[in-house]
N, C-alpha and C. Protein backbone atom coordinates (compact mmCIF):
# COMPACT_ATOMS: atom_id res chain seq x y z
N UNK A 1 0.80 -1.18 0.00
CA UNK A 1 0.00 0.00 0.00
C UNK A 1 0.85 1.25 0.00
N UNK A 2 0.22 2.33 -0.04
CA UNK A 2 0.96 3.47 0.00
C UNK A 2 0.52 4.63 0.91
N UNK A 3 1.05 5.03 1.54
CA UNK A 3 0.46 6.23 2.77
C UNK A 3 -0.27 7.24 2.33
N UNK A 4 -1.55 7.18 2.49
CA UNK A 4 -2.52 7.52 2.39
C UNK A 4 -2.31 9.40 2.02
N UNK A 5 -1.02 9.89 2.86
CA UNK A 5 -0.70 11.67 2.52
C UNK A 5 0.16 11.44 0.89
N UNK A 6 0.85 10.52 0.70
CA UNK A 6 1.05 10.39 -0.52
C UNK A 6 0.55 10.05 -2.10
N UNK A 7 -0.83 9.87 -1.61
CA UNK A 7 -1.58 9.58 -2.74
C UNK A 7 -2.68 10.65 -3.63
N UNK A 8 -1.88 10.85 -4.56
CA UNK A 8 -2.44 12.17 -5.61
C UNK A 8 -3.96 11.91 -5.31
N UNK A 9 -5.12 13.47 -5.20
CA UNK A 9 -6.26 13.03 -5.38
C UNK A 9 -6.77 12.36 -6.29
N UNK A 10 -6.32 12.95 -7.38
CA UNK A 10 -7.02 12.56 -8.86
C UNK A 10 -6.57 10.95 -9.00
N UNK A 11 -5.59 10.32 -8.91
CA UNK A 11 -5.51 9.05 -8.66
C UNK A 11 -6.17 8.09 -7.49
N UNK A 12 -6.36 8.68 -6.51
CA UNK A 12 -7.57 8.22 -5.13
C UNK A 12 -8.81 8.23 -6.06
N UNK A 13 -9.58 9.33 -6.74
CA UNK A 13 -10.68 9.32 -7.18
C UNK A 13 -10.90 8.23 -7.89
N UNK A 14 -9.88 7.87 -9.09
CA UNK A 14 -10.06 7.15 -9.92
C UNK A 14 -10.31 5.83 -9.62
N UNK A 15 -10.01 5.58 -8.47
CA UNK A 15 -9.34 4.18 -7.93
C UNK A 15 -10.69 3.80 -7.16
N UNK A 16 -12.03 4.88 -6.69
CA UNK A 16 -12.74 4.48 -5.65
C UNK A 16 -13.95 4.67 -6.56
N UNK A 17 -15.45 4.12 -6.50
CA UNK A 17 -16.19 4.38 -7.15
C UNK A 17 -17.80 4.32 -5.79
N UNK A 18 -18.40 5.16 -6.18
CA UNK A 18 -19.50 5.02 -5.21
C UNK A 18 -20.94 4.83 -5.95
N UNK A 19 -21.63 3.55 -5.59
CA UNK A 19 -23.06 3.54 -6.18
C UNK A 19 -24.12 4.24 -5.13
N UNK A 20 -24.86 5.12 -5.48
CA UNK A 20 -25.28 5.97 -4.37
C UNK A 20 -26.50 5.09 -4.57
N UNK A 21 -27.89 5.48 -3.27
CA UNK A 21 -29.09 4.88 -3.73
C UNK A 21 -29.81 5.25 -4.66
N UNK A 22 -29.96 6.64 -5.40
CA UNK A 22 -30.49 7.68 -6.22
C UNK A 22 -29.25 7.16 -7.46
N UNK A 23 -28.74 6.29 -8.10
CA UNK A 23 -27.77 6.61 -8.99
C UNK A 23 -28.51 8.12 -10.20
N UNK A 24 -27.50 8.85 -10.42
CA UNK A 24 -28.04 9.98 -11.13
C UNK A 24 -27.45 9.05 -12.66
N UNK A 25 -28.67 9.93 -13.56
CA UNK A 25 -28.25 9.59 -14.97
C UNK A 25 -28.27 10.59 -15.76
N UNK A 26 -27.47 10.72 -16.62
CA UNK A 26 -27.93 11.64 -17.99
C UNK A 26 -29.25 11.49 -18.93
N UNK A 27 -29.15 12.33 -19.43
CA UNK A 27 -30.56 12.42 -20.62
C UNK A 27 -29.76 12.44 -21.86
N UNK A 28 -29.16 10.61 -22.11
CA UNK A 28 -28.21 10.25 -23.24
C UNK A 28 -28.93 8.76 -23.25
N UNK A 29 -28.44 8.23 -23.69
CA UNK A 29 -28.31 6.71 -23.78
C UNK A 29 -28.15 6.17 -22.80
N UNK A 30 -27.99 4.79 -22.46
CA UNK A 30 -27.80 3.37 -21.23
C UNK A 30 -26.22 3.92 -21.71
N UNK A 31 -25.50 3.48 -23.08
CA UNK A 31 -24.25 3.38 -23.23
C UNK A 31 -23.53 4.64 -22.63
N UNK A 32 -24.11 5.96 -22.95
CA UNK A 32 -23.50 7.27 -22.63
C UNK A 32 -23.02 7.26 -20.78
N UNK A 33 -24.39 6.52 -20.27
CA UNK A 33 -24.23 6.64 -18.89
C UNK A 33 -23.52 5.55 -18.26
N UNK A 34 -23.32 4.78 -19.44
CA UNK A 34 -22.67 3.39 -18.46
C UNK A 34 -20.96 3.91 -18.72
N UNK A 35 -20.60 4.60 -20.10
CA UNK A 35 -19.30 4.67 -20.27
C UNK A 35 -19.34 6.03 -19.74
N UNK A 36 -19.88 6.69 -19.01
CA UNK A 36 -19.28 7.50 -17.98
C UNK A 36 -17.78 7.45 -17.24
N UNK A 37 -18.46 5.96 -16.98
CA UNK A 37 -17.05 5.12 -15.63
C UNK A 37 -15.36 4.94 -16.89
N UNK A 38 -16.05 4.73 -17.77
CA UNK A 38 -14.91 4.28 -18.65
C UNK A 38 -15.10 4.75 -20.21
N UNK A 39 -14.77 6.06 -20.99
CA UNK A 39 -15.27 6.46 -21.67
C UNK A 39 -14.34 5.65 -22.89
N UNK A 40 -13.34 5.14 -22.60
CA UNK A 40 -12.72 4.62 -24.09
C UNK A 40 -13.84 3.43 -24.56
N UNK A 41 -14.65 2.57 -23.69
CA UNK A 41 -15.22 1.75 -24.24
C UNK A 41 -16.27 1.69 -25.49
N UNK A 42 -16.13 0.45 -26.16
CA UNK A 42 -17.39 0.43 -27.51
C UNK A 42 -18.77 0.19 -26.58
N UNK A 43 -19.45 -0.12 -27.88
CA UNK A 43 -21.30 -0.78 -27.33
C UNK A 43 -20.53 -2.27 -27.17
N UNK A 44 -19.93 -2.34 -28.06
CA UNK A 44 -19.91 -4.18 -28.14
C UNK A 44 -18.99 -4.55 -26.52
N UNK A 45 -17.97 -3.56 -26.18
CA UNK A 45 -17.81 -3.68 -25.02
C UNK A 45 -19.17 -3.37 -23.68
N UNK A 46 -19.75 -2.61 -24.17
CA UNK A 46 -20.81 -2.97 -23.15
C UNK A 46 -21.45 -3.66 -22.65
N UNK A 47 -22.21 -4.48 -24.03
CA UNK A 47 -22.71 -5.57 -24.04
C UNK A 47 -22.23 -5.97 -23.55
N UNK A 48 -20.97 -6.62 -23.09
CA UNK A 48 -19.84 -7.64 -22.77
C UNK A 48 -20.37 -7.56 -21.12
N UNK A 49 -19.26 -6.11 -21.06
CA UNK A 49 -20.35 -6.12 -19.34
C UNK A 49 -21.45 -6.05 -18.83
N UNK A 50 -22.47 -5.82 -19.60
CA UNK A 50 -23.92 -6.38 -19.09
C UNK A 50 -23.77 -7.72 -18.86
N UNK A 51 -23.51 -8.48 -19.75
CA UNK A 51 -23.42 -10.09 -19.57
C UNK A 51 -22.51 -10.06 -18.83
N UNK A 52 -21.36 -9.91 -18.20
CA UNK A 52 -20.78 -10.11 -17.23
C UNK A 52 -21.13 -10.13 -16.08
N UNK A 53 -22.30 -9.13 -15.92
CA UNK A 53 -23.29 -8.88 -14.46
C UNK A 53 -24.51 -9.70 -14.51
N UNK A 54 -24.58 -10.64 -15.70
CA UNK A 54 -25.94 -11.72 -15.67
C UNK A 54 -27.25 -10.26 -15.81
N UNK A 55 -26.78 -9.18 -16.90
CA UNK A 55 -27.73 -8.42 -17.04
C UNK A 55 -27.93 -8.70 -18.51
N UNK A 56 -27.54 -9.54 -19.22
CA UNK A 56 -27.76 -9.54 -20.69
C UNK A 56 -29.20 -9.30 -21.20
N UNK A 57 -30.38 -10.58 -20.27
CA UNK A 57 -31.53 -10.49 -20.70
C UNK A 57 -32.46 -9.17 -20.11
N UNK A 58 -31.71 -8.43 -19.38
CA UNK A 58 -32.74 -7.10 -19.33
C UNK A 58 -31.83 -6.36 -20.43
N UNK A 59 -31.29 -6.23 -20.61
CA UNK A 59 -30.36 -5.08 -21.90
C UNK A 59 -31.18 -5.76 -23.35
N UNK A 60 -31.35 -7.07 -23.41
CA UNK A 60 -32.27 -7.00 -24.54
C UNK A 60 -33.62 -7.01 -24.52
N UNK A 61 -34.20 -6.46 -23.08
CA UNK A 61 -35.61 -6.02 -23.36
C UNK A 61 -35.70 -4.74 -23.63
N UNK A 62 -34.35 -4.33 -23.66
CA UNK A 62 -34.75 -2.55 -23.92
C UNK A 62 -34.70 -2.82 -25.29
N UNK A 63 -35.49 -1.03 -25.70
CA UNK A 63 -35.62 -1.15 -27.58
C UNK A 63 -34.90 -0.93 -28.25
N UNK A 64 -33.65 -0.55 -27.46
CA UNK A 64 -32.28 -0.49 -28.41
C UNK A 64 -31.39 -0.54 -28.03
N UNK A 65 -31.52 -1.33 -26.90
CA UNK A 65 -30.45 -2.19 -26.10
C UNK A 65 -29.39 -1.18 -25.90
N UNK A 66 -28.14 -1.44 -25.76
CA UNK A 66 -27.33 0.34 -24.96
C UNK A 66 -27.62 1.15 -25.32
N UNK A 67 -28.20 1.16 -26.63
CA UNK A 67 -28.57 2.71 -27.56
C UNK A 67 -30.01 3.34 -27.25
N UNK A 68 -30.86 2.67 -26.14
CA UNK A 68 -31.96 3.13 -26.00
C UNK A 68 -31.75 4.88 -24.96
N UNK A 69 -32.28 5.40 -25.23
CA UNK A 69 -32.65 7.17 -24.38
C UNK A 69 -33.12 6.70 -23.30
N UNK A 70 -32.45 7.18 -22.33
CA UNK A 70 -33.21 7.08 -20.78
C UNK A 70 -33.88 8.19 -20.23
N UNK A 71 -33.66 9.24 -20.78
CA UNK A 71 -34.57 10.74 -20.70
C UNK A 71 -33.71 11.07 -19.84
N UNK A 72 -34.56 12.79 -19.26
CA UNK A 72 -33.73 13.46 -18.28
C UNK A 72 -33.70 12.69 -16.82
N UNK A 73 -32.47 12.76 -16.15
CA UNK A 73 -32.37 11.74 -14.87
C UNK A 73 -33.13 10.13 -15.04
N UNK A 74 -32.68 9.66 -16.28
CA UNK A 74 -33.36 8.49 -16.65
C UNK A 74 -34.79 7.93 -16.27
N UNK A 75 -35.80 9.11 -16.80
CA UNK A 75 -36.87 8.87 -16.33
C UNK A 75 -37.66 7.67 -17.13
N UNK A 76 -37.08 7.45 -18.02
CA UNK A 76 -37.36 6.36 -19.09
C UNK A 76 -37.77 5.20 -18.25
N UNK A 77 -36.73 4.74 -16.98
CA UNK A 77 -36.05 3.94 -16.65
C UNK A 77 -36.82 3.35 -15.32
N UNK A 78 -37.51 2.01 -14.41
CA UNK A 78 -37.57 2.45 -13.21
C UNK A 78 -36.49 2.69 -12.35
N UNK A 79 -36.82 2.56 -10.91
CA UNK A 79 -35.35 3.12 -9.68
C UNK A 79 -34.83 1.83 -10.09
N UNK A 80 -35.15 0.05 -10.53
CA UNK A 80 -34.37 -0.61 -10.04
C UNK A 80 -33.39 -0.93 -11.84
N UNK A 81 -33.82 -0.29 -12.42
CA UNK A 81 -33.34 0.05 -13.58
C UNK A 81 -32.15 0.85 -13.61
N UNK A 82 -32.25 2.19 -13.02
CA UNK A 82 -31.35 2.82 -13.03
C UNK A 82 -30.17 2.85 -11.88
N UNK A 83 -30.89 1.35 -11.18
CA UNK A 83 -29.63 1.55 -10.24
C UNK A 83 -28.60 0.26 -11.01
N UNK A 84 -29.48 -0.78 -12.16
CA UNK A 84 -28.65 -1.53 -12.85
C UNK A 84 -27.69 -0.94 -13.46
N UNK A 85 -28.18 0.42 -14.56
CA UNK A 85 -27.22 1.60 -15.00
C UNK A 85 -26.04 1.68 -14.28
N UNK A 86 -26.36 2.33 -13.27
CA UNK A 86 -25.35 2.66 -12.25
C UNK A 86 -24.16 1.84 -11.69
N UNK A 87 -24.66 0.82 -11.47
CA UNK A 87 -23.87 -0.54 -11.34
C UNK A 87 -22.82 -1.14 -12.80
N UNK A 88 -23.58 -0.84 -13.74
CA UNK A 88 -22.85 -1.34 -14.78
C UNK A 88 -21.86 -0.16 -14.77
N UNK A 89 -22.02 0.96 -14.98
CA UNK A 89 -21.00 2.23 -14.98
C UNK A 89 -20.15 2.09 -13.60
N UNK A 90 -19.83 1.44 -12.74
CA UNK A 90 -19.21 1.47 -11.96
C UNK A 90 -18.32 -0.24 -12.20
N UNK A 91 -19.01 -1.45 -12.88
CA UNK A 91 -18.01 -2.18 -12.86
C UNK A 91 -17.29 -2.17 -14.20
N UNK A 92 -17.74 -0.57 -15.32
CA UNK A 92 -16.95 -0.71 -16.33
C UNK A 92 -15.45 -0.09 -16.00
N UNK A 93 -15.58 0.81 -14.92
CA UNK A 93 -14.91 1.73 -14.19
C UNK A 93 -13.25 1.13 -13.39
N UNK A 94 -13.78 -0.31 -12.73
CA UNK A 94 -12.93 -1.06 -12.26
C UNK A 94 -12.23 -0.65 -11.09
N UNK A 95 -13.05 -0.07 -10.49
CA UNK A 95 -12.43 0.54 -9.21
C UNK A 95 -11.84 -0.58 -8.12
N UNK A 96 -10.44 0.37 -7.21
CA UNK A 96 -10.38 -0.61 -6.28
C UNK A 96 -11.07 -0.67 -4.77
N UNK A 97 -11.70 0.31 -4.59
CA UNK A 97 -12.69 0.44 -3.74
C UNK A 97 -14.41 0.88 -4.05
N UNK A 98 -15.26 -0.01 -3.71
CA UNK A 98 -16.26 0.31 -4.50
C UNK A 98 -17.77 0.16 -3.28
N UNK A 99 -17.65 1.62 -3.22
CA UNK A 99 -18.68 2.17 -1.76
C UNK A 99 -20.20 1.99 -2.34
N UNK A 100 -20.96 1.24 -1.82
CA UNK A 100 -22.59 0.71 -2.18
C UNK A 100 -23.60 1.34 -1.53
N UNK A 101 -23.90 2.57 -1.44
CA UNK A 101 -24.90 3.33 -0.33
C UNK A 101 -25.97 3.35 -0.71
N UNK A 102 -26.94 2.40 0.25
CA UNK A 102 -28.54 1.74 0.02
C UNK A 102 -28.49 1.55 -1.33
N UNK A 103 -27.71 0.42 -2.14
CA UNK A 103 -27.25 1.02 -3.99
C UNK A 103 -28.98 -0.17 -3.91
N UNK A 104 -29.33 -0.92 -3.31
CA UNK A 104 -30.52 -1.82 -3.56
C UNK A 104 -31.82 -1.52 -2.17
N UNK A 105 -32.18 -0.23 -1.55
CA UNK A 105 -32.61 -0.13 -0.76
C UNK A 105 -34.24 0.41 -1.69
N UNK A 106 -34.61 1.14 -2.75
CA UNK A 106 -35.41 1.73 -3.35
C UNK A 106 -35.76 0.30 -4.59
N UNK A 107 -35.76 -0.49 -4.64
CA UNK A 107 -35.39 -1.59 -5.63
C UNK A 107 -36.77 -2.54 -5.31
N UNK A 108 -37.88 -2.44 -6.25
CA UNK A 108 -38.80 -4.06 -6.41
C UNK A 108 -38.53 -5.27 -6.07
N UNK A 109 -39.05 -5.94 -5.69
CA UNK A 109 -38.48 -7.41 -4.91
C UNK A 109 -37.79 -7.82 -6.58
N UNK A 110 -38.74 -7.79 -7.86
CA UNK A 110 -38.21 -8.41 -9.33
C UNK A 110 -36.79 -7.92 -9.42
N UNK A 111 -36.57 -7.04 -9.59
CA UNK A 111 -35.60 -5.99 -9.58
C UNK A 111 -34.59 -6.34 -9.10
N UNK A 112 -34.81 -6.52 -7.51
CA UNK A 112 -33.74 -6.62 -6.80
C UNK A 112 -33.00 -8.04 -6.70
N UNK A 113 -33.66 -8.97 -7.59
CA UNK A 113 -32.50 -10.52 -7.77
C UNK A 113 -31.89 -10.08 -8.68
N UNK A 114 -32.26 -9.14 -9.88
CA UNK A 114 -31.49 -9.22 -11.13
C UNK A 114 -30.05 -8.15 -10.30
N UNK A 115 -30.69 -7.11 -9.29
CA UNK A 115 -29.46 -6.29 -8.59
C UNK A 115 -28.60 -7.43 -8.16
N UNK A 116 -29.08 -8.03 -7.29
CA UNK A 116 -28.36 -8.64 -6.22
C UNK A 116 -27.43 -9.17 -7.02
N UNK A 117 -27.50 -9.91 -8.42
CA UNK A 117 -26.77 -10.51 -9.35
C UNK A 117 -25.46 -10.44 -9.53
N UNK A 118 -26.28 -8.64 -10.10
CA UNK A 118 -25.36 -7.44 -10.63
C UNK A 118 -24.15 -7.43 -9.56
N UNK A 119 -24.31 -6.99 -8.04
CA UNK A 119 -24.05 -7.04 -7.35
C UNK A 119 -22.29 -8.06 -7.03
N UNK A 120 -23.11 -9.00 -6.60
CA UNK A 120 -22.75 -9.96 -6.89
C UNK A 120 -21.20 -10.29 -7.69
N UNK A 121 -21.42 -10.00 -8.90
CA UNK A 121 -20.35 -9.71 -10.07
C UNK A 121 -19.82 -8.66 -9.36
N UNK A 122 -20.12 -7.87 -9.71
CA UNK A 122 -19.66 -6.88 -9.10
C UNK A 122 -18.71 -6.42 -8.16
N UNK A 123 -19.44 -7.17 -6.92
CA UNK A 123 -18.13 -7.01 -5.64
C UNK A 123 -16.92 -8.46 -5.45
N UNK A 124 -17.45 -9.56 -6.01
CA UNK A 124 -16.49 -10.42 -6.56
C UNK A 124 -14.69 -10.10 -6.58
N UNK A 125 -13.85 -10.23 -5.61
CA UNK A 125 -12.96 -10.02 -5.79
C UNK A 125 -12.14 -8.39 -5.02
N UNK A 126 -12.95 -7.52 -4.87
CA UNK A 126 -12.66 -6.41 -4.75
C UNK A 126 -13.52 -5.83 -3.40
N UNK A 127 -12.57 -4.93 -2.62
CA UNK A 127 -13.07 -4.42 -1.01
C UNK A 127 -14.35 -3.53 -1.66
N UNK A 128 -15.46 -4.32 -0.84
CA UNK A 128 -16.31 -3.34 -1.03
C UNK A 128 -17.17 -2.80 0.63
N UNK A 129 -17.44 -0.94 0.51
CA UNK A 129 -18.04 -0.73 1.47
C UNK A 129 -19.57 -0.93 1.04
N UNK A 130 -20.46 -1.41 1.99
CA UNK A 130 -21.77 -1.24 1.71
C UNK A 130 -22.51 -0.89 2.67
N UNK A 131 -23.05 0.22 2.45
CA UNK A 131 -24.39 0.76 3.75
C UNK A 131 -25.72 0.60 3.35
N UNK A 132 -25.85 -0.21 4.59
CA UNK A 132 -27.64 -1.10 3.91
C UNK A 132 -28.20 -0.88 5.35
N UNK A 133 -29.57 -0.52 5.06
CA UNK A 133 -30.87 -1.15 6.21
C UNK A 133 -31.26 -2.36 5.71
N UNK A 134 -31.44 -2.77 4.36
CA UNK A 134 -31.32 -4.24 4.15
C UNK A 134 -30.88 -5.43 5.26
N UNK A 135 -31.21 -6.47 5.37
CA UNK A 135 -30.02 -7.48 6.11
C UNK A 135 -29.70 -8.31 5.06
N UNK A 136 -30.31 -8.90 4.20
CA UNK A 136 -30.05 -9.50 2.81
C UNK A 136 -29.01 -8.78 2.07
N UNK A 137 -28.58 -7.75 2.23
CA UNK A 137 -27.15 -7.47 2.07
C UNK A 137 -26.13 -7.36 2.64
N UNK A 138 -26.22 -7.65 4.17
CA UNK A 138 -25.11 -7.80 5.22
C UNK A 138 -25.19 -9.26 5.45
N UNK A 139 -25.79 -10.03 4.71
CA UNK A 139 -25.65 -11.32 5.11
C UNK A 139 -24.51 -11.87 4.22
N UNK A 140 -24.95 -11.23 3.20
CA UNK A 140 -23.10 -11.54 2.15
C UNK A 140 -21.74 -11.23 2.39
N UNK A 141 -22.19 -10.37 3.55
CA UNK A 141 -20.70 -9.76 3.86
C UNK A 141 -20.23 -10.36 4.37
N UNK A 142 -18.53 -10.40 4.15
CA UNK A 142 -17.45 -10.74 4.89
C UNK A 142 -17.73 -10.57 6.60
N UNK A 143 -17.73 -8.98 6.61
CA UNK A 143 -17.79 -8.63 7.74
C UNK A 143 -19.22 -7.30 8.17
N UNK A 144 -19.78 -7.43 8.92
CA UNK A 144 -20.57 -6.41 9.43
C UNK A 144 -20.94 -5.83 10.22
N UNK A 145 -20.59 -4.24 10.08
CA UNK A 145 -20.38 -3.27 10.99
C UNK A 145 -22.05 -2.73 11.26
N UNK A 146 -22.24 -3.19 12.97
CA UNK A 146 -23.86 -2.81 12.76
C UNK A 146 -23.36 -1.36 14.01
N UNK A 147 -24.18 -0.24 13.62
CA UNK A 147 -23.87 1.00 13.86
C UNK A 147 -25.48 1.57 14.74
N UNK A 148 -25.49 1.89 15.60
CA UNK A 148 -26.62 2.38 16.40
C UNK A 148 -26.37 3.65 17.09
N UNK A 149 -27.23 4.60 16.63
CA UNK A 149 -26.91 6.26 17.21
C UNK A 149 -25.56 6.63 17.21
N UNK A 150 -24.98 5.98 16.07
CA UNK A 150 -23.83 6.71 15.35
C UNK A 150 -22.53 6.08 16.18
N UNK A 151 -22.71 5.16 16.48
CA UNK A 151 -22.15 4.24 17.27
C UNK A 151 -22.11 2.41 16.73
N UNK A 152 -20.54 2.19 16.84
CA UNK A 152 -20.46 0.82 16.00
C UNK A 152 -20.38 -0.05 17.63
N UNK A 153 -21.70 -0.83 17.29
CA UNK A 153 -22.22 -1.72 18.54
C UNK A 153 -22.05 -3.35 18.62
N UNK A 154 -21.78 -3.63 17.20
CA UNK A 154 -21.47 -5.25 16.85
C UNK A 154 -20.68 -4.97 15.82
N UNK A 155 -20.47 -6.42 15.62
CA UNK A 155 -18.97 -6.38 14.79
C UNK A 155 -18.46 -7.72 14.16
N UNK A 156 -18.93 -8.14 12.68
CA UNK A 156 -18.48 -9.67 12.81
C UNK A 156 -19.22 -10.22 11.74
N UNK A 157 -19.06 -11.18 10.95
CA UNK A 157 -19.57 -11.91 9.64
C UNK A 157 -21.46 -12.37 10.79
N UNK A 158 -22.26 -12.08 9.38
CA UNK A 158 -23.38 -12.58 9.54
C UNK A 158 -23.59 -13.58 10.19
N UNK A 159 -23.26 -14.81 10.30
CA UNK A 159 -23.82 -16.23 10.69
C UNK A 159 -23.43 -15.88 12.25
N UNK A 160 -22.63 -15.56 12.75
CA UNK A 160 -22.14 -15.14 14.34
C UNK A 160 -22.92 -14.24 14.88
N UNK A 161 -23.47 -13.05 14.04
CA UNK A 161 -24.03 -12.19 14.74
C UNK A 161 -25.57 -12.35 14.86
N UNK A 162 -26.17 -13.32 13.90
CA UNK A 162 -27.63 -13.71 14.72
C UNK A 162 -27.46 -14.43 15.82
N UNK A 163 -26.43 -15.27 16.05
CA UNK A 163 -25.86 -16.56 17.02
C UNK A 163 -26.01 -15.33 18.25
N UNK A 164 -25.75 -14.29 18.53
CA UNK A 164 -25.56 -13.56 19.80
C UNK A 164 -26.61 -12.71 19.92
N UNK A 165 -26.93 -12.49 21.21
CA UNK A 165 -27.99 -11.43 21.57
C UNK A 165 -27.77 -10.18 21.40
N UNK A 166 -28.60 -9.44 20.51
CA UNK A 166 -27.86 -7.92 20.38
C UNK A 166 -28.82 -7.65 19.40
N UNK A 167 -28.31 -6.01 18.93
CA UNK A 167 -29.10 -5.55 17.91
C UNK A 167 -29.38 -6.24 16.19
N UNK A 168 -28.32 -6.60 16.12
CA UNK A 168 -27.93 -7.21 14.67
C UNK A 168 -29.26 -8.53 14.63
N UNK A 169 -29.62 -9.71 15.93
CA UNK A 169 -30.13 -10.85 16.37
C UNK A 169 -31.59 -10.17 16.19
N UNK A 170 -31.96 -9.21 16.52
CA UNK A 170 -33.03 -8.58 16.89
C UNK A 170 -33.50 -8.16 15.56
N UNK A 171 -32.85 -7.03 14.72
CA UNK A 171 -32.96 -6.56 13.54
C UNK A 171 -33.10 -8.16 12.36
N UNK A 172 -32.49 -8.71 12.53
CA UNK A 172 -32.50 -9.94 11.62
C UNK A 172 -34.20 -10.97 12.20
N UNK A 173 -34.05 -11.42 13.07
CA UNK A 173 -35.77 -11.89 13.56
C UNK A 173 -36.50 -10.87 12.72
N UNK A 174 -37.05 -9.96 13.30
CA UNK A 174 -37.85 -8.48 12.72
C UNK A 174 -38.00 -8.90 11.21
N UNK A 175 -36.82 -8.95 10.31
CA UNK A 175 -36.75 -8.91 9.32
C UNK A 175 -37.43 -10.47 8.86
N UNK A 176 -36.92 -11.17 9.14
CA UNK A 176 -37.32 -12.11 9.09
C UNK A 176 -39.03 -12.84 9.14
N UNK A 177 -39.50 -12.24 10.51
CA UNK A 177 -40.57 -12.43 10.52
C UNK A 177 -41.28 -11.63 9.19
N UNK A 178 -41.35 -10.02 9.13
CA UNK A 178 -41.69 -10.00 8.53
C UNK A 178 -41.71 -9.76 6.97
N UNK A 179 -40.77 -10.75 6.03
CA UNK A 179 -40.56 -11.54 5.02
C UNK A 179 -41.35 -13.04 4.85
N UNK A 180 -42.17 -13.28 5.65
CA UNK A 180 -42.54 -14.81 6.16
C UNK A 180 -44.08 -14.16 5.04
């Protein structure tokens, strides 16, 4: 690694990528907004990474597949649409840190397997931060930091932290029950 005062911003930026829950879009194309992250890329490279994220068969329900208009702030699009966008523009990007904030919290139950997918691919390999009220996304984690009145109160991979009495045990039942 390298000490953190020595590292140019513009090289930090490049290196970190954040999927917010709102991903913002242009009023261009799927392709315009996906090669945001990585502007040297073709369509045919796009394609590539849609199918890389197991998004192939929603990219060919659109009507012109990367080339379709998503309107202004991709209104074309629904939220769990444009947070696929977003996701694809961030693993064309290749970041080495890749921050997930509620990136599947606004997301249709349909929606959110084809995310989770995305996802999935996605964090494969590479440190990722993720801030979820979800638990279906802290259950994938390595590790999870459960935080109460701004305060980190548990601490520890999923399967351990329902095992103990605490907030994480509590929040997961809740959830649980009501998913039933």
């Amino acid at each position: 690694g390298v000490p953190l005062e020595q590292v140019q911003f513009d090289s930090l930026r490049s290196r970190v990528v954040m999927v917010p829950q709102d991903g913002f879009l242009f009023d261009s194309t799927v392709a315009d907004n996906v090669r945001f992250g990585a502007p040297h890329l073709s369509d045919d490279d796009l394609v590539d990474a849609f199918a890389s994220l197991g998004l192939a068969d929603w990219l060919d329900q659109l009507p012109d597949g990367v080339r379709t208009e998503v309107g202004e702030r991709g209104e074309s699009l629904s939220v769990g649409e444009r947070q696929l966008v977003a996701i694809a523009r961030a693993y064309v990007a290749d970041p080495d840190l890749l921050v997930l904030d509620e990136a599947t919290s606004a997301v249709d139950p349909a929606t959110e397997v084809r995310l989770q997918r995305a996802l999935d691919s996605l964090t494969r390999g590479r440190t990722t931060l993720a801030i979820a009220h979800r638990l279906s996304t802290a259950e994938a984690a390595d590790e999870v930091l459960v935080v109460d009145a701004g305060v980190v109160v548990q601490r520890g991979p999923h399967r351990e932290l329902v095992a103990v009495d605490g907030v994480y045990q509590r929040l997961h039942a809740s959830w649980m029950s009501q998913s039933r």
